[in-house]
Protein backbone atom coordinates (compact mmCIF):
# COMPACT_ATOMS: atom_id res chain seq x y z
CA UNK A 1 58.37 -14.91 -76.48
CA UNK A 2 57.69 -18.26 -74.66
CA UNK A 3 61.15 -19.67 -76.36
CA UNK A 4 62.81 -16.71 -76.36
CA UNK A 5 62.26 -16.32 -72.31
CA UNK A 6 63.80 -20.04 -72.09
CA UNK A 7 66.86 -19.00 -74.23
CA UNK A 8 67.44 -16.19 -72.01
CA UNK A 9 67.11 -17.94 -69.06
CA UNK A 10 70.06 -20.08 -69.67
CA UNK A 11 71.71 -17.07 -70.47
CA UNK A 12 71.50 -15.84 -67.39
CA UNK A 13 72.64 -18.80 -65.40
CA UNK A 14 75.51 -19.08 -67.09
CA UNK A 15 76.71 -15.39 -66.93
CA UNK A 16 75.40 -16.02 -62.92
CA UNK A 17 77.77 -19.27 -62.80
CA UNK A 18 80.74 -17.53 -64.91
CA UNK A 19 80.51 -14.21 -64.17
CA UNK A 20 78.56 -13.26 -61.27
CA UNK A 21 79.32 -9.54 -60.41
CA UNK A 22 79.04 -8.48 -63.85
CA UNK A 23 76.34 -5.82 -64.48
CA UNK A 24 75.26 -8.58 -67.47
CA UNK A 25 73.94 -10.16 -64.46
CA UNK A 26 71.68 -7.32 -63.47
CA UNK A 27 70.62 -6.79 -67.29
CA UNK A 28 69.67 -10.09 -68.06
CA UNK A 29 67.85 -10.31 -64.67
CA UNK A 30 65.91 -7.61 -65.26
CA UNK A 31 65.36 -8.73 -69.04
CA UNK A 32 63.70 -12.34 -67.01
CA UNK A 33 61.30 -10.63 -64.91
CA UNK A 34 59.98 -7.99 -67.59
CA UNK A 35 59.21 -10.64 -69.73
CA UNK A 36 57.89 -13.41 -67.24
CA UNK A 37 55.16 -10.42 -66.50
CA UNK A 38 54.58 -9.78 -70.13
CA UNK A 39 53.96 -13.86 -70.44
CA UNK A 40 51.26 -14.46 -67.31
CA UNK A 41 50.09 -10.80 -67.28
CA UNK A 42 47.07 -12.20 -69.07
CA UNK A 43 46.92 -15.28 -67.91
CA UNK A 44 43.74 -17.29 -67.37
CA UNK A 45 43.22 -17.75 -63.94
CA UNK A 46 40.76 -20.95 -63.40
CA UNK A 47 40.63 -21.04 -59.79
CA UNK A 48 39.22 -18.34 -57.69
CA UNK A 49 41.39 -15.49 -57.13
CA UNK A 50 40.87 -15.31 -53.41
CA UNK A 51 40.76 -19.00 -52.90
CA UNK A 52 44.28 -19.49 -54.67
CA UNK A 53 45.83 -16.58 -52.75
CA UNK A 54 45.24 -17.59 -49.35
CA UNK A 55 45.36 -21.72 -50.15
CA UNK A 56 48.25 -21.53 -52.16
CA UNK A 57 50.30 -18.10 -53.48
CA UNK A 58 50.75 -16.82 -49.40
CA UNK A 59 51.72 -20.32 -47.82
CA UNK A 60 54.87 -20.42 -50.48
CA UNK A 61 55.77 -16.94 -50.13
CA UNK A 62 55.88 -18.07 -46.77
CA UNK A 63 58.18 -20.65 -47.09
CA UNK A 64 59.98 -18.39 -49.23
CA UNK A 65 60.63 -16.29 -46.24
CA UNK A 66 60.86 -18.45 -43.28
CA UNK A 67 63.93 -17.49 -42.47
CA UNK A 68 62.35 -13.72 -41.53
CA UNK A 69 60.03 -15.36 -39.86
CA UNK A 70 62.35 -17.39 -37.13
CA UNK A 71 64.04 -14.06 -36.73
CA UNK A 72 60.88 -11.89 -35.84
CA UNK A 73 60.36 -14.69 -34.00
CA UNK A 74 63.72 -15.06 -31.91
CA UNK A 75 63.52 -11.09 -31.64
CA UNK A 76 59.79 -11.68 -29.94
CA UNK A 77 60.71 -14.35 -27.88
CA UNK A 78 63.99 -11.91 -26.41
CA UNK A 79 62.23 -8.92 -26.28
CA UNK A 80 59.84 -11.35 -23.90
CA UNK A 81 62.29 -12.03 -21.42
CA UNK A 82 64.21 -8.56 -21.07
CA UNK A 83 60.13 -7.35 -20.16
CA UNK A 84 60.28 -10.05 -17.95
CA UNK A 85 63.53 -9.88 -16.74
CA UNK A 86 63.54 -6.10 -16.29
CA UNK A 87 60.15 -6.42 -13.99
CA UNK A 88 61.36 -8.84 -12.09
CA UNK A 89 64.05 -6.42 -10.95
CA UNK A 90 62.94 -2.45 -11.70
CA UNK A 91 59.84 -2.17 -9.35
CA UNK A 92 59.25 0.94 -11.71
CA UNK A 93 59.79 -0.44 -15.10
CA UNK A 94 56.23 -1.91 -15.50
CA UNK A 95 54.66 1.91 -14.69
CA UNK A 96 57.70 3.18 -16.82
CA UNK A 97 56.30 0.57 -19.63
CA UNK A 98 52.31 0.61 -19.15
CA UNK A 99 51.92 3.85 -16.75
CA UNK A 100 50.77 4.83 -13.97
CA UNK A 101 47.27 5.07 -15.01
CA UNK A 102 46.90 2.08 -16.15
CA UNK A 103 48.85 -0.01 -13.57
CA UNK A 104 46.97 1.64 -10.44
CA UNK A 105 43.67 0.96 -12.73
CA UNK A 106 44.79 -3.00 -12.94
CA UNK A 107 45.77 -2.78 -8.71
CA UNK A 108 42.07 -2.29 -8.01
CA UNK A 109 40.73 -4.71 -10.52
CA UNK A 110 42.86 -7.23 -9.11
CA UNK A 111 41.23 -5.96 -5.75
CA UNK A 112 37.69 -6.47 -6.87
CA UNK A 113 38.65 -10.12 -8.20
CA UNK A 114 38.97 -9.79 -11.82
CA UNK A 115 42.44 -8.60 -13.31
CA UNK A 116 41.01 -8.32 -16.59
CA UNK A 117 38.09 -6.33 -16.23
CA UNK A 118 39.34 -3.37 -18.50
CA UNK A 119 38.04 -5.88 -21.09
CA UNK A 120 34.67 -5.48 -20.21
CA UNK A 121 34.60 -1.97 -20.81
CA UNK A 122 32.40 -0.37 -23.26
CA UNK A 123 30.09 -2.24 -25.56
CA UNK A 124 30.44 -5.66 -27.95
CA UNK A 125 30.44 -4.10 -31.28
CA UNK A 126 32.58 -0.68 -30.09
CA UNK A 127 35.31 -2.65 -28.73
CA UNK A 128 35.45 -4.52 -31.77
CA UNK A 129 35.98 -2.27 -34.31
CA UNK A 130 38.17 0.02 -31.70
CA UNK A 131 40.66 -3.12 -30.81
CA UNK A 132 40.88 -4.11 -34.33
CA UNK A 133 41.27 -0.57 -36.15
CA UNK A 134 44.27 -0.43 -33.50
CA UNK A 135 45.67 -3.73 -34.29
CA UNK A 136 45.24 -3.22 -38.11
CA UNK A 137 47.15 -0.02 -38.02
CA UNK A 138 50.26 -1.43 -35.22
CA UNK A 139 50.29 -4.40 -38.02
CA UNK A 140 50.65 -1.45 -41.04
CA UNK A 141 53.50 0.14 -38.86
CA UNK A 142 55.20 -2.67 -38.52
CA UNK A 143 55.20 -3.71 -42.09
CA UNK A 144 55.62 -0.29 -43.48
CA UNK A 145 58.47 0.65 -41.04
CA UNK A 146 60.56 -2.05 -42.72
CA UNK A 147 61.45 0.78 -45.45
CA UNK A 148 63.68 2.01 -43.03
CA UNK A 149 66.26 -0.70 -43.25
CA UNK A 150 63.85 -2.93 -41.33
CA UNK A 151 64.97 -0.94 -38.11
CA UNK A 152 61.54 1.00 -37.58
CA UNK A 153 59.84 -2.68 -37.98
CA UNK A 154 62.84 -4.07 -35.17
CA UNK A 155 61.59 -0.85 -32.93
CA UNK A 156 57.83 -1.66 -32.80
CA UNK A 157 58.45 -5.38 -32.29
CA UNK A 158 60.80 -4.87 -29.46
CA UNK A 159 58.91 -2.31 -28.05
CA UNK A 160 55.56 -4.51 -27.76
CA UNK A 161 57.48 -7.60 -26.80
CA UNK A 162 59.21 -5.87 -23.64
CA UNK A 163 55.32 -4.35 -23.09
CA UNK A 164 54.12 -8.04 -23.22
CA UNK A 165 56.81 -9.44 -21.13
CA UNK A 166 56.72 -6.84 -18.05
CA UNK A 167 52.40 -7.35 -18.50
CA UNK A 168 52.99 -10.60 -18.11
CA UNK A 169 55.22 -11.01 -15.05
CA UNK A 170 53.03 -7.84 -13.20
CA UNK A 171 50.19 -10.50 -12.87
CA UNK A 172 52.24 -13.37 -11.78
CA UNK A 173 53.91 -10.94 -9.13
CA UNK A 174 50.08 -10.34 -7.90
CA UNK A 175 49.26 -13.65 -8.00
CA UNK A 176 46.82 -13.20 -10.54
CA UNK A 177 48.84 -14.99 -13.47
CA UNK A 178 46.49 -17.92 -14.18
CA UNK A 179 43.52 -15.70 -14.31
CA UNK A 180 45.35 -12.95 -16.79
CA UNK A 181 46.10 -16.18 -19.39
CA UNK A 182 42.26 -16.96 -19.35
CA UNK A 183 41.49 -13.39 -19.59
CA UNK A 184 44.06 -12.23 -22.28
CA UNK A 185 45.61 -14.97 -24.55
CA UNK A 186 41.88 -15.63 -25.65
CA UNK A 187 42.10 -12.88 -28.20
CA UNK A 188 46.35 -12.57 -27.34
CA UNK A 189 47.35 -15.77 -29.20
CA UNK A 190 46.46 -14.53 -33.02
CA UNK A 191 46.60 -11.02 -32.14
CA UNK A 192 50.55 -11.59 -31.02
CA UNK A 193 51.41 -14.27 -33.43
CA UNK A 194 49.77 -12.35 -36.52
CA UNK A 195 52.30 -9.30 -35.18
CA UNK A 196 55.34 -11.26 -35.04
CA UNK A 197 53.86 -12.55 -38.71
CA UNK A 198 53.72 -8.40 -39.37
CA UNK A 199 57.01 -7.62 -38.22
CA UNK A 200 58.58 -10.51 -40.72
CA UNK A 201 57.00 -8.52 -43.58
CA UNK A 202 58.71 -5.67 -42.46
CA UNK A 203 61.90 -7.33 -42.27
CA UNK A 204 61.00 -8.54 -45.88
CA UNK A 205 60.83 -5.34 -46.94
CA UNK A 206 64.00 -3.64 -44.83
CA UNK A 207 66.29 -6.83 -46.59
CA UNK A 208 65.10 -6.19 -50.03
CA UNK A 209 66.90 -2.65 -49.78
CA UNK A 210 69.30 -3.59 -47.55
CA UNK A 211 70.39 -6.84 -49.75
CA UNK A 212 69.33 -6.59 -53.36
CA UNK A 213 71.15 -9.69 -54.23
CA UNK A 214 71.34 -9.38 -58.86
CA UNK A 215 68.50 -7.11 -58.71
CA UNK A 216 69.26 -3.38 -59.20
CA UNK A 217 67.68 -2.02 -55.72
CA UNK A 218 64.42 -0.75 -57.12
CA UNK A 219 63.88 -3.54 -58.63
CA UNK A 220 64.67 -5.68 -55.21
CA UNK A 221 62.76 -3.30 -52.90
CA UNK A 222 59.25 -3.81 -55.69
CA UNK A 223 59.69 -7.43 -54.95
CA UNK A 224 60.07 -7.23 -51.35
CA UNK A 225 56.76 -4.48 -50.94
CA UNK A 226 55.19 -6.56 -53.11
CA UNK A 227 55.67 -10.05 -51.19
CA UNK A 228 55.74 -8.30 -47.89
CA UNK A 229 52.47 -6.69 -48.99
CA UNK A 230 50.77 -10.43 -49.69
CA UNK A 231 52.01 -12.11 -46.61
CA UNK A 232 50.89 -8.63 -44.63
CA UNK A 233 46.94 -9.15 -46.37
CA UNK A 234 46.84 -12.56 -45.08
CA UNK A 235 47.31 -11.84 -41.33
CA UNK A 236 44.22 -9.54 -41.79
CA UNK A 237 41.50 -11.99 -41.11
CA UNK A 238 43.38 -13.24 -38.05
CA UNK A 239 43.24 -9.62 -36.58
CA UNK A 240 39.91 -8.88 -37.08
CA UNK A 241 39.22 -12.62 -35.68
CA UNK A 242 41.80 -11.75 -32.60
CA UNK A 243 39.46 -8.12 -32.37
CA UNK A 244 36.15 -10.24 -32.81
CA UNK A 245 37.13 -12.37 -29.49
CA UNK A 246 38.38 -9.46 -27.70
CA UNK A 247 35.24 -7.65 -28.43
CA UNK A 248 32.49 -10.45 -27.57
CA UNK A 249 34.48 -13.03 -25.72
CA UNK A 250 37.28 -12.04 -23.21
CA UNK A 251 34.95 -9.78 -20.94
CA UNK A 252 33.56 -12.84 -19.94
CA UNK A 253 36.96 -14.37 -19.41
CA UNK A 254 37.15 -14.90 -16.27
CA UNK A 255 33.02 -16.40 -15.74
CA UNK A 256 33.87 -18.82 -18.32
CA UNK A 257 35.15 -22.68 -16.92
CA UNK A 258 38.50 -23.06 -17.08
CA UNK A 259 38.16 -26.26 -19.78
CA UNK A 260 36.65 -23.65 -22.15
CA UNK A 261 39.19 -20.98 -22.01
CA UNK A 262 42.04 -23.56 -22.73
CA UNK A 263 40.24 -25.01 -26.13
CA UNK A 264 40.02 -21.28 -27.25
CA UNK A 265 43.25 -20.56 -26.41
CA UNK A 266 45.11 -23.50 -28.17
CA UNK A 267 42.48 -23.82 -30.44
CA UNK A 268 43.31 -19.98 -32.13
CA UNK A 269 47.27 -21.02 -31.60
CA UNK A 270 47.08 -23.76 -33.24
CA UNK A 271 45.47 -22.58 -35.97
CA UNK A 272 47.74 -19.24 -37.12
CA UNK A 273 50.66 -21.84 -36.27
CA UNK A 274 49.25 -24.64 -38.44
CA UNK A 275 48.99 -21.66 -41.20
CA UNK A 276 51.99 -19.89 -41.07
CA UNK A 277 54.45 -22.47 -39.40
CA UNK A 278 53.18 -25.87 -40.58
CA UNK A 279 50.85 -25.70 -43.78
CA UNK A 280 53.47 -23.96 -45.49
CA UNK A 281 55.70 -26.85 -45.67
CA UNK A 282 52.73 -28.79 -46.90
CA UNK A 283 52.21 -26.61 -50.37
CA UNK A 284 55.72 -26.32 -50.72
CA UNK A 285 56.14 -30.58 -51.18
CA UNK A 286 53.06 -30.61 -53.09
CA UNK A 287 53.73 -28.25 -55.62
CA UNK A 288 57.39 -29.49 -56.15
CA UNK A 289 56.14 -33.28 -56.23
């Protein structure tokens, strides 16, 4: 099967070189990828499952990807400055965004010298699981949504970037901006990051239907839920982690020196960056070399 797989490999780069439009192209891909399952199906595996999937199978589906990455990224990073830019000039828009409740609740808290203290409501463990149940299931929508052309994933990550952006800019109107960073991007820099991360799955998923390249489009769109699905799992530990520090950490935000809040902050940044932006890169060279 082994020879017969290499045989028909060939075969199918040189009807993809000679003839590439040709439904032979579809049949013989399709022929490939049944039988490179039938081969590794029962495969061996002598590393630890869990080990291998987060150290190496993730980072080069990754890399695999990138380029949905920079997008969900360039989509964050716009989405940012229309919440920003829309503040800045709608006096409304951030009780349009956030409400009324909520804003008038933040007025007084900024009042009473700590912008941040809806953090320190309810208990340790409560918040917890309550922040991270909600971040698991904005991360699910925004990977799942994907299946609609990736425009229900494009929704949700606009939607919480213009939220994030007008947030951002109502504290630096107050003049409360430094003490919101120390409060909020202690638990804000994976939870964020890990959704932009979420929202490239989703585009994953939305471009296998959308562009099925010489896969019939079932075909494409298992591939895409499939690989969307992996890079999705991985995110996981940095939300609970993100919900963890919420939970047990941010409440005291604002008591904690300065020094400390900064080595949390970059510290959790540069770690989800290192994974998803830089490490990557790494496996990629080493597994090629």
């Amino acid at each position: 099967m082994a020879s017969l797989y290499i045989h028909l490999v060939n075969d199918l780069s040189y009807a993809q070189t000679y003839y590439p439009k040709s439904k032979t192209v579809v049949y013989l891909n399709y022929l490939a990828s049944q039988i490179y399952q039938k081969i590794y199906k029962t495969k061996r595996e002598e590393k630890n499952r869990f080990v291998y999937f987060f150290k190496t199978e993730v980072p080069l589906l990754v890399y695999q990807y990138r380029r949905y990455l920079v997008y969900s990224f360039v989509l964050f990073f716009a989405a940012v400055a229309i919440g920003v830019v829309s503040a800045k000039y709608d006096e409304n828009f951030v009780r349009l965004i956030l409400g009324d409740g909520y804003v008038n609740m933040t007025l007084d808290n900024i009042k009473d010298g700590n912008p941040v203290a809806v953090y320190k409501s309810g208990s340790n463990w409560g918040s917890f699981i309550g922040i991270t149940l909600n971040n698991l299931y904005v991360g699910v929508r925004c990977f799942i949504y994907g299946i609609f052309a990736g425009v229900g994933t494009f929704m949700i990550l606009i939607q919480n970037s213009i939220m994030l952006g007008s947030f951002q800019y109502f504290f630096y109107k107050e003049g409360v901006f430094w003490e919101s960073v120390r409060g909020i991007w202690l638990h804000g820099s994976m939870e964020i990051f890990g959704m932009v991360v979420e929202a490239a799955c989703g585009f994953i998923l939305g471009a296998s239907i959308l562009f099925p390249k010489t896969f019939s489009r079932l075909n494409s769109f298992k591939i895409g839920l499939k690989d969307g699905l992996k890079i999705f799992l991985s995110t996981i530990p940095f939300t609970i982690a993100a919900g963890f520090i919420e939970g047990f950490v941010t409440r005291y935000g604002i008591e904690m020196p300065s020094w400390l809040n900064v080595i949390i902050i970059l510290g959790t940044l540069a770690l989800i960056s290192f994974y998803f932006l830089v490490y990557p890169t790494i496996i990629h060279k080493k597994i090629n070399a």
